[in-house]
C-alpha atoms as a PDB file:
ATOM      1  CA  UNK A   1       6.734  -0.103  19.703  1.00  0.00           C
ATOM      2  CA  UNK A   2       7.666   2.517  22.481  1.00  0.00           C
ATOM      3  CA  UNK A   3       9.846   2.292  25.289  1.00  0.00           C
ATOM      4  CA  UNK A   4       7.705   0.976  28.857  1.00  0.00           C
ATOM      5  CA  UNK A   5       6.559   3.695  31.040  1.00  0.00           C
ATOM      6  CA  UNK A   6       5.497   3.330  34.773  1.00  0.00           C
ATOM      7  CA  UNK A   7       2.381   1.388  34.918  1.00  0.00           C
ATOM      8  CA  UNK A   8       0.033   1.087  37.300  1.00  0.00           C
ATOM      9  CA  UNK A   9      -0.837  -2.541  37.949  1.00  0.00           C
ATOM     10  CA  UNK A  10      -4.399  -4.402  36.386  1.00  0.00           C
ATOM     11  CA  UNK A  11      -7.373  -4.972  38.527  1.00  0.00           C
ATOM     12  CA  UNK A  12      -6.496  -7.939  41.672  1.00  0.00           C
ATOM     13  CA  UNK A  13      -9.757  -9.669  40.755  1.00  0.00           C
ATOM     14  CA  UNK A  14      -9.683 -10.026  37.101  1.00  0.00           C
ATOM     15  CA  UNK A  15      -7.894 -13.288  35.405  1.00  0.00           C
ATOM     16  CA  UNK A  16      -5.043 -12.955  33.405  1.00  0.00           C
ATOM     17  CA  UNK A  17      -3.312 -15.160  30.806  1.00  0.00           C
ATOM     18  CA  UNK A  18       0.363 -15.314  30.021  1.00  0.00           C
ATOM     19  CA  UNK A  19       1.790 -16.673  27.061  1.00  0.00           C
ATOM     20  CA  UNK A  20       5.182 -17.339  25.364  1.00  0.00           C
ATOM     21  CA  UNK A  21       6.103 -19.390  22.548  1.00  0.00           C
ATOM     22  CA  UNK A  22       9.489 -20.909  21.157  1.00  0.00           C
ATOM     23  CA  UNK A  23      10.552 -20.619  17.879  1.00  0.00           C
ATOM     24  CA  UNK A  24      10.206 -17.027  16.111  1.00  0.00           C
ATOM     25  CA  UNK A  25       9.002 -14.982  18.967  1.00  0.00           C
ATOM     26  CA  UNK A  26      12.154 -15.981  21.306  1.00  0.00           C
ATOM     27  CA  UNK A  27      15.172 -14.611  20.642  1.00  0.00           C
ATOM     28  CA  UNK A  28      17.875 -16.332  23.207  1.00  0.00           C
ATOM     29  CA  UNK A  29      14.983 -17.855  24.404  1.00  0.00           C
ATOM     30  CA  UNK A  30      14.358 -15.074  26.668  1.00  0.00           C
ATOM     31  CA  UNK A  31      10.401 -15.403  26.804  1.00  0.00           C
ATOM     32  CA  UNK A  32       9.909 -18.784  26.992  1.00  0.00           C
ATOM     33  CA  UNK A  33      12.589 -19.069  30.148  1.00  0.00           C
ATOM     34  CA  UNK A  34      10.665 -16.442  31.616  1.00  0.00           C
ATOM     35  CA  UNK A  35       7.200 -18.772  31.442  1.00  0.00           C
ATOM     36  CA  UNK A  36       9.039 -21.703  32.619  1.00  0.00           C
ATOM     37  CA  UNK A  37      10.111 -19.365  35.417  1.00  0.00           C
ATOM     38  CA  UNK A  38       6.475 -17.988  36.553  1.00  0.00           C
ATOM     39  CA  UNK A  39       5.120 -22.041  35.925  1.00  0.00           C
ATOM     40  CA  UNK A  40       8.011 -23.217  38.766  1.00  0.00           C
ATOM     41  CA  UNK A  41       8.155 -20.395  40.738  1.00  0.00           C
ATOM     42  CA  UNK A  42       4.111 -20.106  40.739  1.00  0.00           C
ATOM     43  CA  UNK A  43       3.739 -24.453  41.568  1.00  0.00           C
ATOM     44  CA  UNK A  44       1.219 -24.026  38.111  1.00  0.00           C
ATOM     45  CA  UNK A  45      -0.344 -27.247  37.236  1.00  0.00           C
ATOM     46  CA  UNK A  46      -1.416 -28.222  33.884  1.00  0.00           C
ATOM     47  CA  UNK A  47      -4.950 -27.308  32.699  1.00  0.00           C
ATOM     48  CA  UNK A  48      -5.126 -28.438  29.510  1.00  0.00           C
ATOM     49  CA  UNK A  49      -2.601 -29.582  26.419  1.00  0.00           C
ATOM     50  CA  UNK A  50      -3.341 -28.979  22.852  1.00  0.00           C
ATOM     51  CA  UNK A  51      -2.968 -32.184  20.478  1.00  0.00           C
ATOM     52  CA  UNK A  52       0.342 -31.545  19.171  1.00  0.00           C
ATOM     53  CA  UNK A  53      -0.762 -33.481  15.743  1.00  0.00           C
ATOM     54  CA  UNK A  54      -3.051 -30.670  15.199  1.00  0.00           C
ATOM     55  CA  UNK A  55      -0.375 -28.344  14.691  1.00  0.00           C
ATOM     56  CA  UNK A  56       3.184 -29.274  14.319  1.00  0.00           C
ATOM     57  CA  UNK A  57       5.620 -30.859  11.374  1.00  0.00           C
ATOM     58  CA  UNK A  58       7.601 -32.892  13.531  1.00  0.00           C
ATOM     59  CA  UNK A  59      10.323 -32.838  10.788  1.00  0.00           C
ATOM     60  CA  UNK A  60      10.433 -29.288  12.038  1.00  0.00           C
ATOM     61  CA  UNK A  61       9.622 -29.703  15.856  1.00  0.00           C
ATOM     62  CA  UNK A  62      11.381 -33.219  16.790  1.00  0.00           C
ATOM     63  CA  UNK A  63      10.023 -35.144  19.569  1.00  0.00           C
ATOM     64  CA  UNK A  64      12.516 -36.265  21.726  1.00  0.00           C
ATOM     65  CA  UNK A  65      13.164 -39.538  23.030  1.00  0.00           C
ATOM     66  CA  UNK A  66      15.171 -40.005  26.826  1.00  0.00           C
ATOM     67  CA  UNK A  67      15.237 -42.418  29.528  1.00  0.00           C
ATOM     68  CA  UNK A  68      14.114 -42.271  32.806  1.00  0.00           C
ATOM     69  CA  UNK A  69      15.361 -43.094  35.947  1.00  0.00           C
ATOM     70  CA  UNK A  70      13.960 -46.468  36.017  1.00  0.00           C
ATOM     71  CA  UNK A  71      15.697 -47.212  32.594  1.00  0.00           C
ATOM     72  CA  UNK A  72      12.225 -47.173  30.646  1.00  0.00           C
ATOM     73  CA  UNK A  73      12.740 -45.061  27.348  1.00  0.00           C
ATOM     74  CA  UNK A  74       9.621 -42.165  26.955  1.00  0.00           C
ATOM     75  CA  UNK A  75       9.300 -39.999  23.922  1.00  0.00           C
ATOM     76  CA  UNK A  76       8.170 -36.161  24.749  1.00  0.00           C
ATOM     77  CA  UNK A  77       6.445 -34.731  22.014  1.00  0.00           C
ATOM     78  CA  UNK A  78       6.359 -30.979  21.446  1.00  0.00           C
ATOM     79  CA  UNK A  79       3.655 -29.078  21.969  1.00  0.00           C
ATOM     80  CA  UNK A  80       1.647 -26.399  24.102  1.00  0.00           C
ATOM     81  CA  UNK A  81       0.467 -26.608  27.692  1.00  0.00           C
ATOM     82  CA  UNK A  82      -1.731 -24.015  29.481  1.00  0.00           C
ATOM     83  CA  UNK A  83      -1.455 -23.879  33.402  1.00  0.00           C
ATOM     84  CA  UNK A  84      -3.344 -22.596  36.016  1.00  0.00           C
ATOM     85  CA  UNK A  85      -2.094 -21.116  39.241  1.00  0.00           C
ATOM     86  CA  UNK A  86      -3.865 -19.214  42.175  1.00  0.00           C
ATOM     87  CA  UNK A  87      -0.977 -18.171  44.607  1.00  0.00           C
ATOM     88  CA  UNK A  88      -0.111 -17.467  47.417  1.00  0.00           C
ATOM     89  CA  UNK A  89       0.051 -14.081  46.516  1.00  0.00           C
ATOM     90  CA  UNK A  90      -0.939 -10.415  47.850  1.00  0.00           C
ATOM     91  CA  UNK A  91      -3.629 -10.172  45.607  1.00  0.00           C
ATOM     92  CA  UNK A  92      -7.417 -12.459  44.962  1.00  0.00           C
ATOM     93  CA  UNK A  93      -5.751 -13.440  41.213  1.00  0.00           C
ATOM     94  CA  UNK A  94      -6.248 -16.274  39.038  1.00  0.00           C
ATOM     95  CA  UNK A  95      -3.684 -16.508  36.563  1.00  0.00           C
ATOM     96  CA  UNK A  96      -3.223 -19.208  33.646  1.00  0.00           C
ATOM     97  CA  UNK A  97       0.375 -19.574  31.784  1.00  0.00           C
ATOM     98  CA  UNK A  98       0.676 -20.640  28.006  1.00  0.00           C
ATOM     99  CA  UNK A  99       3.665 -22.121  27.113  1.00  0.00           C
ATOM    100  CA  UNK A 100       4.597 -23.497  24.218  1.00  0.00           C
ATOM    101  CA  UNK A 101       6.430 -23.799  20.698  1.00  0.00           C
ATOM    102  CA  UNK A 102       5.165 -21.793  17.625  1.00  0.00           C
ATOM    103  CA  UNK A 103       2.997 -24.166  15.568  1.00  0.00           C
ATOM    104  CA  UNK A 104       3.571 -25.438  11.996  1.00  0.00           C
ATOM    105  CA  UNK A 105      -0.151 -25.355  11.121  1.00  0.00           C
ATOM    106  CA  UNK A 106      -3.700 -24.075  11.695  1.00  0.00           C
ATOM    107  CA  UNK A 107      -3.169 -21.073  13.217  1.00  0.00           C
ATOM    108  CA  UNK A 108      -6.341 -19.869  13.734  1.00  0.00           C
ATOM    109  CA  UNK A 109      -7.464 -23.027  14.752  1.00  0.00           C
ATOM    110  CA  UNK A 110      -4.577 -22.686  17.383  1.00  0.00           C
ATOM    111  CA  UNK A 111      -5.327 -19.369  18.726  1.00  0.00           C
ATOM    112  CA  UNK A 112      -8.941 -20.044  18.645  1.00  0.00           C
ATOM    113  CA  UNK A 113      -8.730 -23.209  20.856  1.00  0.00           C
ATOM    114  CA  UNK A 114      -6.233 -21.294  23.450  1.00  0.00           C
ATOM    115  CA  UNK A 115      -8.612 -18.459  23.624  1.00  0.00           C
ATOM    116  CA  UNK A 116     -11.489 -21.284  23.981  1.00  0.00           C
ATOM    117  CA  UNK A 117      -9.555 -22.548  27.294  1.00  0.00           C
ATOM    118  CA  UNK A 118      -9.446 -18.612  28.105  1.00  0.00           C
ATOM    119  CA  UNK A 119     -12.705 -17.918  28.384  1.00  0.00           C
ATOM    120  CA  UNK A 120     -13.557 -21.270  30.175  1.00  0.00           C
ATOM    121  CA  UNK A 121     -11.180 -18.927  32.690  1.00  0.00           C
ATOM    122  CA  UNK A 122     -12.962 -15.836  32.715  1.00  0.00           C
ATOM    123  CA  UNK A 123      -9.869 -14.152  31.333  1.00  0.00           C
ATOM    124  CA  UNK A 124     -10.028 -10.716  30.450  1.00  0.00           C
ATOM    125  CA  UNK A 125      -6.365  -9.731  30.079  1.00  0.00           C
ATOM    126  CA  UNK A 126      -4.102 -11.570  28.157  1.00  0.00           C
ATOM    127  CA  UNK A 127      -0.073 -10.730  28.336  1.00  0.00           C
ATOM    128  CA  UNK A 128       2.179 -12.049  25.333  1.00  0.00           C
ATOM    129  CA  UNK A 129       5.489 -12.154  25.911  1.00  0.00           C
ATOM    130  CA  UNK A 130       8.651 -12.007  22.848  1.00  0.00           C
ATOM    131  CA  UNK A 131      11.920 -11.198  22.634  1.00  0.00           C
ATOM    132  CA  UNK A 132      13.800 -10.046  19.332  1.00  0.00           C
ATOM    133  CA  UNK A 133      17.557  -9.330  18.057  1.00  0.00           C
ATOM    134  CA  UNK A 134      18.292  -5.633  18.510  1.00  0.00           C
ATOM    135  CA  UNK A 135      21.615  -3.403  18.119  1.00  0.00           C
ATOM    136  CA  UNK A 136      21.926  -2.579  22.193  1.00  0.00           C
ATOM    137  CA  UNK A 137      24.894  -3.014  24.358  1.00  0.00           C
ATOM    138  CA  UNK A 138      24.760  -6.047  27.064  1.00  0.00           C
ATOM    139  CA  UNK A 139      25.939  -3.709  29.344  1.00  0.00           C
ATOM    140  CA  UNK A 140      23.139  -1.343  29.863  1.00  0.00           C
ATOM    141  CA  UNK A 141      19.711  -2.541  30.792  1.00  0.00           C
ATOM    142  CA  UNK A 142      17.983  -4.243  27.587  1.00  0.00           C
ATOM    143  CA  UNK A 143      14.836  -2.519  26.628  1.00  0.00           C
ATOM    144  CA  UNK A 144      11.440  -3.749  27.311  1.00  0.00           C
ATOM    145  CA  UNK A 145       8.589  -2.463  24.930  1.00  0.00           C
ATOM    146  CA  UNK A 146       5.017  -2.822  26.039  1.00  0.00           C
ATOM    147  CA  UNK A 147       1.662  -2.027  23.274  1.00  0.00           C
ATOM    148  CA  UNK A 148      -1.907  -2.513  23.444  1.00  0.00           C
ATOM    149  CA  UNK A 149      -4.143  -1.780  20.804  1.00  0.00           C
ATOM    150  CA  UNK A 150      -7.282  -0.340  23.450  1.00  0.00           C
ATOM    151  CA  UNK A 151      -7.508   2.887  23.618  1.00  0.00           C
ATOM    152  CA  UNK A 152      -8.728   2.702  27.256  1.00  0.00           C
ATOM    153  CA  UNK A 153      -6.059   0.582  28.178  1.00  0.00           C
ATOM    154  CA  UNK A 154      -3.698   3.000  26.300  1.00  0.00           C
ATOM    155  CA  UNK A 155      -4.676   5.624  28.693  1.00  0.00           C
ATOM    156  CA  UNK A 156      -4.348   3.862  31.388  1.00  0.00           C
ATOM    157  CA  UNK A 157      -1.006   2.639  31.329  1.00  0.00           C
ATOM    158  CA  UNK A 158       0.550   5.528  29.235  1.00  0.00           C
ATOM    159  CA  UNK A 159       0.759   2.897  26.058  1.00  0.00           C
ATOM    160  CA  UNK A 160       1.186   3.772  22.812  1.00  0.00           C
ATOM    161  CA  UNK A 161      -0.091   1.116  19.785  1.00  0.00           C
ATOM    162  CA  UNK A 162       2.309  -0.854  18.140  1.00  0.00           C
ATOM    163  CA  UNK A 163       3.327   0.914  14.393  1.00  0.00           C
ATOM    164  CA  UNK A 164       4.946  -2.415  13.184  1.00  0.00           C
ATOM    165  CA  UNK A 165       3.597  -3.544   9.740  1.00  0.00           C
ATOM    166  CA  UNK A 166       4.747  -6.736   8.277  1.00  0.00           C
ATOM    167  CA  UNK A 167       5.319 -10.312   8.911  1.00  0.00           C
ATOM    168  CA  UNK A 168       4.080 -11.723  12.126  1.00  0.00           C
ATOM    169  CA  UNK A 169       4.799 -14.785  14.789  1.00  0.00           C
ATOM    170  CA  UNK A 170       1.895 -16.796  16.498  1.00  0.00           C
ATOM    171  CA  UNK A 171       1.745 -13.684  19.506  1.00  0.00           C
ATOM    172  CA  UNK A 172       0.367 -11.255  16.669  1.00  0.00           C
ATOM    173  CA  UNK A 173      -2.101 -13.765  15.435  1.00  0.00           C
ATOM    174  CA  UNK A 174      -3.109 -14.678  18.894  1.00  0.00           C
ATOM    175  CA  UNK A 175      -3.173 -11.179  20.284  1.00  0.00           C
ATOM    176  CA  UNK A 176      -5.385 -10.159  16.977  1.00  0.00           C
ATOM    177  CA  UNK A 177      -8.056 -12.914  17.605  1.00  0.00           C
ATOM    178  CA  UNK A 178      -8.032 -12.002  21.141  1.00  0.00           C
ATOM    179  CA  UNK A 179      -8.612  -8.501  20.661  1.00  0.00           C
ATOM    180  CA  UNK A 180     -11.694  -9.556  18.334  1.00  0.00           C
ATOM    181  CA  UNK A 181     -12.788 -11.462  21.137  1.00  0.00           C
ATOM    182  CA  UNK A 182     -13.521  -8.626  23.500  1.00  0.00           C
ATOM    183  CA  UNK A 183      -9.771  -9.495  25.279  1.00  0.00           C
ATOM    184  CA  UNK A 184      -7.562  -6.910  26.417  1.00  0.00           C
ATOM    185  CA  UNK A 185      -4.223  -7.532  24.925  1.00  0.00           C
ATOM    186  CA  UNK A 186      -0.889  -6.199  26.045  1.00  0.00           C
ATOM    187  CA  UNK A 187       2.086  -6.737  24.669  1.00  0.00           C
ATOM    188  CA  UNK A 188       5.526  -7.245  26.084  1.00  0.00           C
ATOM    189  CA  UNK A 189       8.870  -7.280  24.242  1.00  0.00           C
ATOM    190  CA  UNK A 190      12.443  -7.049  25.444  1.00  0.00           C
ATOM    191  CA  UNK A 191      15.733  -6.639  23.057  1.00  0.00           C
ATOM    192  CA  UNK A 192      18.101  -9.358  23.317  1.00  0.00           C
ATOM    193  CA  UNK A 193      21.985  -8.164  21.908  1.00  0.00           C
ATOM    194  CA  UNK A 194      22.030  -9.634  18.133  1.00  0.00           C
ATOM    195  CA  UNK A 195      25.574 -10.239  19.146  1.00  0.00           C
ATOM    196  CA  UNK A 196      25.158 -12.475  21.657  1.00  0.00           C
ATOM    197  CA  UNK A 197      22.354 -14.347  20.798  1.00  0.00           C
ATOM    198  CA  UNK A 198      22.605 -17.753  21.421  1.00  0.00           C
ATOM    199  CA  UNK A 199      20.529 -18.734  24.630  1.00  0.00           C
ATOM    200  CA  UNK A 200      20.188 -18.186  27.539  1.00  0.00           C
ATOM    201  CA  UNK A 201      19.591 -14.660  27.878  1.00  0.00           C
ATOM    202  CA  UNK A 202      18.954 -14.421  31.537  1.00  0.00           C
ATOM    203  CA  UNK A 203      19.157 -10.673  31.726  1.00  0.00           C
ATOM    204  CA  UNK A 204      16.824 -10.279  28.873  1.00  0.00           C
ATOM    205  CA  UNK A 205      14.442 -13.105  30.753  1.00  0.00           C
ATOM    206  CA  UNK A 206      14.651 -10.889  34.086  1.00  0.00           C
ATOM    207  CA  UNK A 207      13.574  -7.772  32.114  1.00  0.00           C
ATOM    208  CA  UNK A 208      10.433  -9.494  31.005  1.00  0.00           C
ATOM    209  CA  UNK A 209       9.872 -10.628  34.125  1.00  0.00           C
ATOM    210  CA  UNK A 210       9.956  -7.440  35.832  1.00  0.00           C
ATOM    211  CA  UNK A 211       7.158  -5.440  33.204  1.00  0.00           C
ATOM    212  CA  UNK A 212       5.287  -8.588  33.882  1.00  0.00           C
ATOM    213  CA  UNK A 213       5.076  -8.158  38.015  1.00  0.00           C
ATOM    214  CA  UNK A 214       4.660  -4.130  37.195  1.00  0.00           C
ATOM    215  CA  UNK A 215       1.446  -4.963  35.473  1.00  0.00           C
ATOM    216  CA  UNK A 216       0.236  -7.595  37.625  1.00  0.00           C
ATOM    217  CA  UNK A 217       0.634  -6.257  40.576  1.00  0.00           C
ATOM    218  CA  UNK A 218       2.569  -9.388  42.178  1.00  0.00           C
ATOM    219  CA  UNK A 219       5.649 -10.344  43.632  1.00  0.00           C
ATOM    220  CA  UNK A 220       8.144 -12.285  41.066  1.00  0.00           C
ATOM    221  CA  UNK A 221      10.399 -13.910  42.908  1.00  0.00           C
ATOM    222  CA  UNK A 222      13.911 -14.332  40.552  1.00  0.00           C
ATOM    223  CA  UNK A 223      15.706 -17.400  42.360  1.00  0.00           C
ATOM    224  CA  UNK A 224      18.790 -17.769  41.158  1.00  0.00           C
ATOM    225  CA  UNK A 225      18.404 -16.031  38.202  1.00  0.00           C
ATOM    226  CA  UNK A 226      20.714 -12.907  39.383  1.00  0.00           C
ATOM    227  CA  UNK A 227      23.307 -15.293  39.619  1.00  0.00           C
ATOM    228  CA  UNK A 228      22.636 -16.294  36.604  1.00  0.00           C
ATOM    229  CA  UNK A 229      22.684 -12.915  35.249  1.00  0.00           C
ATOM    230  CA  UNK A 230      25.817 -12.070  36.485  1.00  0.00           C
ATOM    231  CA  UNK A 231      27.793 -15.099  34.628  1.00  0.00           C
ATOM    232  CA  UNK A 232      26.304 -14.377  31.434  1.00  0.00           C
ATOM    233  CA  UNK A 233      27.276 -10.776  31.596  1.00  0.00           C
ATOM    234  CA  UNK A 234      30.881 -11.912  32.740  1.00  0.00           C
ATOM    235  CA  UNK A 235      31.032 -14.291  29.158  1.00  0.00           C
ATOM    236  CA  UNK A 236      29.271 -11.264  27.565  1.00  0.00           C
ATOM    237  CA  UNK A 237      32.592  -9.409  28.802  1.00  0.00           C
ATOM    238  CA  UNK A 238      34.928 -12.007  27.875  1.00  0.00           C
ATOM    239  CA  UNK A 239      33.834 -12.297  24.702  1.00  0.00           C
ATOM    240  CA  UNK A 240      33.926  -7.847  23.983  1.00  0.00           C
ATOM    241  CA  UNK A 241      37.567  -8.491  25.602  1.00  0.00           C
ATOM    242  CA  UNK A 242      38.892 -11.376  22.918  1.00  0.00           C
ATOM    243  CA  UNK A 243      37.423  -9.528  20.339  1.00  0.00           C
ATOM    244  CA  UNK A 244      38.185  -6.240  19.067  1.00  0.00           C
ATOM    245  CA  UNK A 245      35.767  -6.063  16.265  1.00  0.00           C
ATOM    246  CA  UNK A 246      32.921  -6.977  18.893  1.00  0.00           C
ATOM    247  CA  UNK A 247      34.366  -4.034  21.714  1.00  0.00           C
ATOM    248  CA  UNK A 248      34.328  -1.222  18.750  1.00  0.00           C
ATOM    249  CA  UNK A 249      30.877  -2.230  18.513  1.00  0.00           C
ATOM    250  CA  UNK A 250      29.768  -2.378  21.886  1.00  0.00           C
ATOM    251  CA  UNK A 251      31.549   0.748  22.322  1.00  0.00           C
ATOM    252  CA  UNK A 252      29.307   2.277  19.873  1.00  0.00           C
ATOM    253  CA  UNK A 253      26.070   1.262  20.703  1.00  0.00           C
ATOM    254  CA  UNK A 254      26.889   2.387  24.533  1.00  0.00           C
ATOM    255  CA  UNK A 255      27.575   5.892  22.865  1.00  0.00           C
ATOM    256  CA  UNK A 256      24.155   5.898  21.107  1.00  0.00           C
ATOM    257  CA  UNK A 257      22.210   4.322  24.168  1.00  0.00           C
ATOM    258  CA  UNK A 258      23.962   6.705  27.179  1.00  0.00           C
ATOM    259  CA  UNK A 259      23.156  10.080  24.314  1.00  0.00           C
ATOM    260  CA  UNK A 260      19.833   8.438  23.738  1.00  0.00           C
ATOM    261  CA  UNK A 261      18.670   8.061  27.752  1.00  0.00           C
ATOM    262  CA  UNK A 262      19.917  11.408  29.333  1.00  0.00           C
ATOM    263  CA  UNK A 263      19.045  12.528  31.773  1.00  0.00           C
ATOM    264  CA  UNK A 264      20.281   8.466  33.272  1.00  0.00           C
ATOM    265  CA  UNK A 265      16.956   8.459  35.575  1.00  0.00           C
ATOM    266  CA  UNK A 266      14.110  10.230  36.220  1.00  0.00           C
ATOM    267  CA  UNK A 267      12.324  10.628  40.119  1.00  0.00           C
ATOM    268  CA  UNK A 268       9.316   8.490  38.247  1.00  0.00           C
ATOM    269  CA  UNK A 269      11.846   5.909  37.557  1.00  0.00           C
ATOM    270  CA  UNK A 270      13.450   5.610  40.347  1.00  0.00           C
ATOM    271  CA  UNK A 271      10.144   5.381  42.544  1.00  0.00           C
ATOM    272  CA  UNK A 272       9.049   2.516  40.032  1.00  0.00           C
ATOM    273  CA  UNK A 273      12.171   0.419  41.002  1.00  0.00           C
ATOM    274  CA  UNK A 274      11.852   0.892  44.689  1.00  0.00           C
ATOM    275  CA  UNK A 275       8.180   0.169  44.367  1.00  0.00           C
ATOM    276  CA  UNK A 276       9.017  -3.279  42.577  1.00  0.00           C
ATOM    277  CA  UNK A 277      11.593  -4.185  45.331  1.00  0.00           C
ATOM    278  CA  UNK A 278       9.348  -3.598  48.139  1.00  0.00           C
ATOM    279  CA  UNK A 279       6.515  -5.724  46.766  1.00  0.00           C
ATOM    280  CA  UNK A 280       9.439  -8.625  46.068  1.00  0.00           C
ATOM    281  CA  UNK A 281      10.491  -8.301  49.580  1.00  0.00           C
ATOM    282  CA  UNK A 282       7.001  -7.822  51.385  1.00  0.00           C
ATOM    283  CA  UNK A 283       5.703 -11.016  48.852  1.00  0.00           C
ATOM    284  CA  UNK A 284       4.802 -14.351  50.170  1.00  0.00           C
ATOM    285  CA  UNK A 285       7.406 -16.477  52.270  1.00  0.00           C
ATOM    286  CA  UNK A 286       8.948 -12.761  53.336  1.00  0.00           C
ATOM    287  CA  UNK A 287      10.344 -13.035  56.738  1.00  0.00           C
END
């Protein structure tokens, strides 16, 4: 995968899926905060929800079992929901959100039933979004990786095609039937510290967040997730400070990152941020 360059955003007219999955796909639970974010934020309501006997051990997956406020006890079972959302926004967009957990079972059948519910859409782009360990600092921007296998689309957004070989998560499969489907595909990724793992990563949710409204051309609006950001880079700090193994380290991998990214910024850079803060400030509800 290479490093995101400036994109230019996809068409306002065509439909667009988004999906994210728990399990192997979402390291601190970075892309599957950022779906719950867009289905809030967005007032998505549920389109359809795949049988989640079709695909999951629930020895693996446990259903939980709570109580609501009127003291009745209600088991949620996991599974995957797909929801549909048209605004308001700057744009004429139709957008659908698929958010789930990684299946135990048929996954072609899987993919081929969420692609199904695509096409009922008219989707012609779909976005999957991950999040993986990496060896980078938590006090430099985490890196977002974006690939597409179209050559068009390559073009287009200055993509290069993904070079990874090996064993994949439920995105690859879905992204691969997708593709054979006549889909566009891109593919988002962002690096979560493998030092700080455990979720939430709300800086590396915020990162995919942000390639998401560069290629969509829309407004994201964060909520409180700055705030959010800033605690867990305090407890990212406190934990470097009681820690001197974990400092040498971060040390280090600021060393390779700052020799790795001079010059700091370039003009293109620079115009891309300011471009993505004037669209969040001009978006709906702006005063």
């Amino acid at each position: 995968m290479t490093e995101e360059t400036e994109p230019r955003s996809l068409d306002a007219h065509e439909s667009i899926m988004i999906a994210a999955f728990e399990g192997w796909n979402d390291a601190g639970s970075a892309a599957s905060q950022a779906l719950d974010h867009l289905v809030h934020e967005w007032n998505a309501r549920e389109y359809a929800a795949l049988d989640s006997e079709e695909y999951h051990d629930f020895q693996v997956s446990r259903p939980i079992i709570s109580r609501m406020p009127s003291g009745d006890r209600v088991v949620s079972w996991p599974g995957t929901v797909i929801s549909t959302s048209t605004g308001p926004w700057l744009t004429d967009r139709n957008l659908a959100l698929v958010r789930g957990i990684e299946p135990s079972m048929r996954w072609r059948q899987f993919a081929g039933e969420i692609l199904d519910y695509a096409e009922d859409l008219d989707v012609t782009t779909l976005i999957t979004c991950g999040s993986l360990l990496v060896d980078v600092p938590h006090t430099r921007p985490l890196p977002t990786f974006v690939t597409c296998e179209d050559q068009a689309t390559r073009a287009l957004f200055d993509l290069d095609r993904s070079d990874y070989e090996g064993p994949t998560g439920i995105l690859g499969v879905l992204g691969h039937e997708a593709t054979l489907r006549g889909i566009r595909v891109l593919s988002i990724w962002v690096g979560v510290p493998h030092y700080i793992a455990h979720p939430p990563s709300p800086k590396a949710t915020v990162a995919l967040l942000g390639s998401i409204e560069r290629f969509i051309g829309e407004p994201i609006d964060l909520a409180d997730l700055p705030y959010e950001v800033e605690a867990w880079q305090r407890g990212a700090d406190e934990l470097a400070e009681d820690d001197d193994e974990i400092a040498a380290h971060v040390r280090q991998l600021e060393e390779s990152m700052d020799a790795a990214n001079l010059p700091e910024a370039s003009g293109e850079a620079i115009a891309a941020e300011f471009e993505q803060f004037l669209r969040r400030r001009d978006g709906p509800g702006s005063k």
